[in-house]
Protein backbone atom coordinates (compact mmCIF):
# COMPACT_ATOMS: atom_id res chain seq x y z
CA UNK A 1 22.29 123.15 -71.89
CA UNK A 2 24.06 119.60 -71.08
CA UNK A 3 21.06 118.26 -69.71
CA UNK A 4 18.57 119.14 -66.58
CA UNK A 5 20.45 117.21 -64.72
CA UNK A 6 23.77 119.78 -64.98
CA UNK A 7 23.13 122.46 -62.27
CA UNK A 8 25.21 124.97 -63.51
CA UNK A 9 23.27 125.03 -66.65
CA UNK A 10 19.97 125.07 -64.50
CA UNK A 11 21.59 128.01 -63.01
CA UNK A 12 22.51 129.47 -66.12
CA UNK A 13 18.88 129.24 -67.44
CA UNK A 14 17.71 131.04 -64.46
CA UNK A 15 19.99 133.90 -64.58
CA UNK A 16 19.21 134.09 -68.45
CA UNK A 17 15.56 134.10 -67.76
CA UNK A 18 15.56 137.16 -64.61
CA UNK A 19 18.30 138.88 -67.12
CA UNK A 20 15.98 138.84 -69.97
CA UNK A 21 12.83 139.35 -67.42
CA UNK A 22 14.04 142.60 -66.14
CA UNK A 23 15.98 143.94 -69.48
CA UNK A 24 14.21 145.50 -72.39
CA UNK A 25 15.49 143.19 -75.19
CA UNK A 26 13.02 143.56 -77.66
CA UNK A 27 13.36 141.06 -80.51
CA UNK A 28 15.68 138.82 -79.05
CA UNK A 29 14.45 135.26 -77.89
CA UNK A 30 16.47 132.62 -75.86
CA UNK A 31 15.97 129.20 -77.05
CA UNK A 32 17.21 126.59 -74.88
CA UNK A 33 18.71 123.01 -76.39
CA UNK A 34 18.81 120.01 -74.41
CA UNK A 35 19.55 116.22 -75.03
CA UNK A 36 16.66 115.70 -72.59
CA UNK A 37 13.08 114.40 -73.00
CA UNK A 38 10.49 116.14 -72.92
CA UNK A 39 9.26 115.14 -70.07
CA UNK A 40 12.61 116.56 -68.22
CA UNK A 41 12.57 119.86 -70.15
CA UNK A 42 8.37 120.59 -68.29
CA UNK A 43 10.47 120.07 -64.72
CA UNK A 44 13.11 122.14 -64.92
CA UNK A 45 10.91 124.85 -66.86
CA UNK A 46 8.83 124.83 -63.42
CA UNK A 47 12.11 124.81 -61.09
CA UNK A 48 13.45 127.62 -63.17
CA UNK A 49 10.53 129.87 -64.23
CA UNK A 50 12.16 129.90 -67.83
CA UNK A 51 9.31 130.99 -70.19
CA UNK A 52 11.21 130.73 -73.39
CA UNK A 53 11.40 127.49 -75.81
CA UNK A 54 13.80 124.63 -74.80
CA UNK A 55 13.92 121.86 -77.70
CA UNK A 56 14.68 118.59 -77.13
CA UNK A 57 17.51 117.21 -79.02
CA UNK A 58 17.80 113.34 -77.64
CA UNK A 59 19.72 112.22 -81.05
CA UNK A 60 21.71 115.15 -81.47
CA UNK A 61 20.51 115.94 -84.44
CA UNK A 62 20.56 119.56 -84.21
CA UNK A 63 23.43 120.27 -82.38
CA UNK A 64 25.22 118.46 -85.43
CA UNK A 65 23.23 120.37 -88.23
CA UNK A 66 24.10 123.74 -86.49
CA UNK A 67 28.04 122.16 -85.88
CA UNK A 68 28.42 122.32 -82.19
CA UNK A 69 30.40 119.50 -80.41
């Protein structure tokens, strides 16, 4: 996710969340990665309904261990 601020990932995180809401995907978890604050990721968790885990990654840290762009 680019940020909370990018609405086609806030749409994307909605679809993922009624996808895995209504599917029986036992065993797979969606965790969400965002360059946002904390503070950010508790909004758009309550615009969205996502339940699942959305880090925050302000430094980039992670998205450079795991070698995305």
């Amino acid at each position: 996710m680019k940020g909370t601020w990018c609405s086609t990932c806030v749409q994307a995180l909605r679809a993922i969340h009624l996808e895995f809401n209504s599917a029986s995907l036992d065993g797979i978890r969606v965790v969400g990665l965002t360059a946002d604050r904390p503070e950010a990721i508790k909004e758009v968790k309550a615009r969205t309904g996502f339940e699942g885990p959305i880090v925050s990654d302000t430094q980039g840290d992670l998205l450079a261990a795991l070698s995305f762009p």
